[in-house]
Protein backbone atom coordinates (compact mmCIF):
# COMPACT_ATOMS: atom_id res chain seq x y z
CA UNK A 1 0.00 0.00 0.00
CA UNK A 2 2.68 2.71 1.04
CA UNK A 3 4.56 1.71 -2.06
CA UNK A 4 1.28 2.18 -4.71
CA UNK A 5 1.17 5.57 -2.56
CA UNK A 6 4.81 6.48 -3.20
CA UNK A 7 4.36 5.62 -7.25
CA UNK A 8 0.97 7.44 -7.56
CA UNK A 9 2.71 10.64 -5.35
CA UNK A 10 5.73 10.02 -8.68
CA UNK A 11 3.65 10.05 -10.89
CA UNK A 12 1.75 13.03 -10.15
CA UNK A 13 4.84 15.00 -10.09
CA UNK A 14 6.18 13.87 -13.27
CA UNK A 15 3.06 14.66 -14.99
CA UNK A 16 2.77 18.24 -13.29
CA UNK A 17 6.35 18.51 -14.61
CA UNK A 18 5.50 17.74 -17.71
CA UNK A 19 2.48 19.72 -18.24
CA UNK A 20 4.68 22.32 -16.76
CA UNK A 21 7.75 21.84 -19.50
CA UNK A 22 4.90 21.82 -22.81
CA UNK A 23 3.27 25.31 -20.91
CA UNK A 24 6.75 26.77 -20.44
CA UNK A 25 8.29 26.98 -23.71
CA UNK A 26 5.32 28.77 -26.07
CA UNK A 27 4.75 30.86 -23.13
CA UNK A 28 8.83 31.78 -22.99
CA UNK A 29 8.63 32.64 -26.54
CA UNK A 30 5.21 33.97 -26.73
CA UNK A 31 3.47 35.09 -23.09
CA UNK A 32 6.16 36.38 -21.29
CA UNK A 33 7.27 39.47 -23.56
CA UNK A 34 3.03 40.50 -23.28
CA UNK A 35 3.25 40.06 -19.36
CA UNK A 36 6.39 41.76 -18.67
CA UNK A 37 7.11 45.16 -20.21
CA UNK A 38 11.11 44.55 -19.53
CA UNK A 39 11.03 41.18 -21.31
CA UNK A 40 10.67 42.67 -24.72
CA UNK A 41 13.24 42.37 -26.88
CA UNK A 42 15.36 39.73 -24.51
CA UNK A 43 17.73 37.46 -26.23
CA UNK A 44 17.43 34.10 -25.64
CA UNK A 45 19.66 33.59 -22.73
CA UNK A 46 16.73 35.13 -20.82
CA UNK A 47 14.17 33.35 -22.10
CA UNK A 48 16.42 29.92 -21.25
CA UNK A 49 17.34 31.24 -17.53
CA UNK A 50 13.65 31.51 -17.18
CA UNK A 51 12.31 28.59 -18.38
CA UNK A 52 12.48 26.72 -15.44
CA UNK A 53 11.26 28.42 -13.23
CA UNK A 54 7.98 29.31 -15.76
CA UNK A 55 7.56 25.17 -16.09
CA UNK A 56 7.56 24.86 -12.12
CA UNK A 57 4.94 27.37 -11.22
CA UNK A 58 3.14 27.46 -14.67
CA UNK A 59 -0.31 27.49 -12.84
CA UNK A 60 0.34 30.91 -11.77
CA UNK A 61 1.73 32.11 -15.30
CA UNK A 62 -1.22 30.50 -16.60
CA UNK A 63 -3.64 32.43 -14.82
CA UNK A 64 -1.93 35.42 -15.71
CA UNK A 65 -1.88 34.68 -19.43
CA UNK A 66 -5.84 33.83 -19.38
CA UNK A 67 -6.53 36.83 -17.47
CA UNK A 68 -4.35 39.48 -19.55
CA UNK A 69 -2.51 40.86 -16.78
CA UNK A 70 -0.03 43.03 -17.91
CA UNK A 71 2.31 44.19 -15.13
CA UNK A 72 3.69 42.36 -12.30
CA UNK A 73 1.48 42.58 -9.39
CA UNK A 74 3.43 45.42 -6.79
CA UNK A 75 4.30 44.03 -3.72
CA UNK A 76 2.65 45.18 -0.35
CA UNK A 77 4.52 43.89 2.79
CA UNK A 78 5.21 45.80 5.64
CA UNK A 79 8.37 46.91 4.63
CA UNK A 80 7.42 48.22 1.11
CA UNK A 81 4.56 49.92 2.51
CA UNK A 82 6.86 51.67 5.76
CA UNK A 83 9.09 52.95 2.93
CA UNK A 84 6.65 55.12 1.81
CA UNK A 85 5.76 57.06 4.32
């Protein structure tokens, strides 16, 4: 039993992974330059040094890409916001 648990716990990952890997490289060529104002133009050591971290948290780029964001969201922790004042 712990073992079918281990494999199906594998197995989830790799495909997550993968989903992640097919997402990350039209959105690294496409996605990213209409999200991110300073990504125009980039050469493609950029777009490489970015790829993986676009195919691990390609839920969130996802979102973003549906929804037409076009900025990066500005942060607002406590230290941010004391700096203004």
């Amino acid at each position: 039993m712990l073992e079918t648990f281990a494999k199906a716990i594998v197995y989830t990952l790799a495909v997550y992974a993968n989903v992640g890997l097919v997402f990350s490289v039209p959105f690294v060529w496409l996605g990213v330059q209409r999200l991110d104002s300073e990504a125009q133009g980039s050469g493609i050591g950029f777009r490489l040094l970015i790829l993986p971290g676009v195919a691990a948290f390609w839920p969130m780029f996802l979102q973003r890409w549906l929804r037409g964001v076009v900025e990066p969201p500005v942060d607002k922790n406590p230290h941010r916001l004391s700096s203004k004042t």
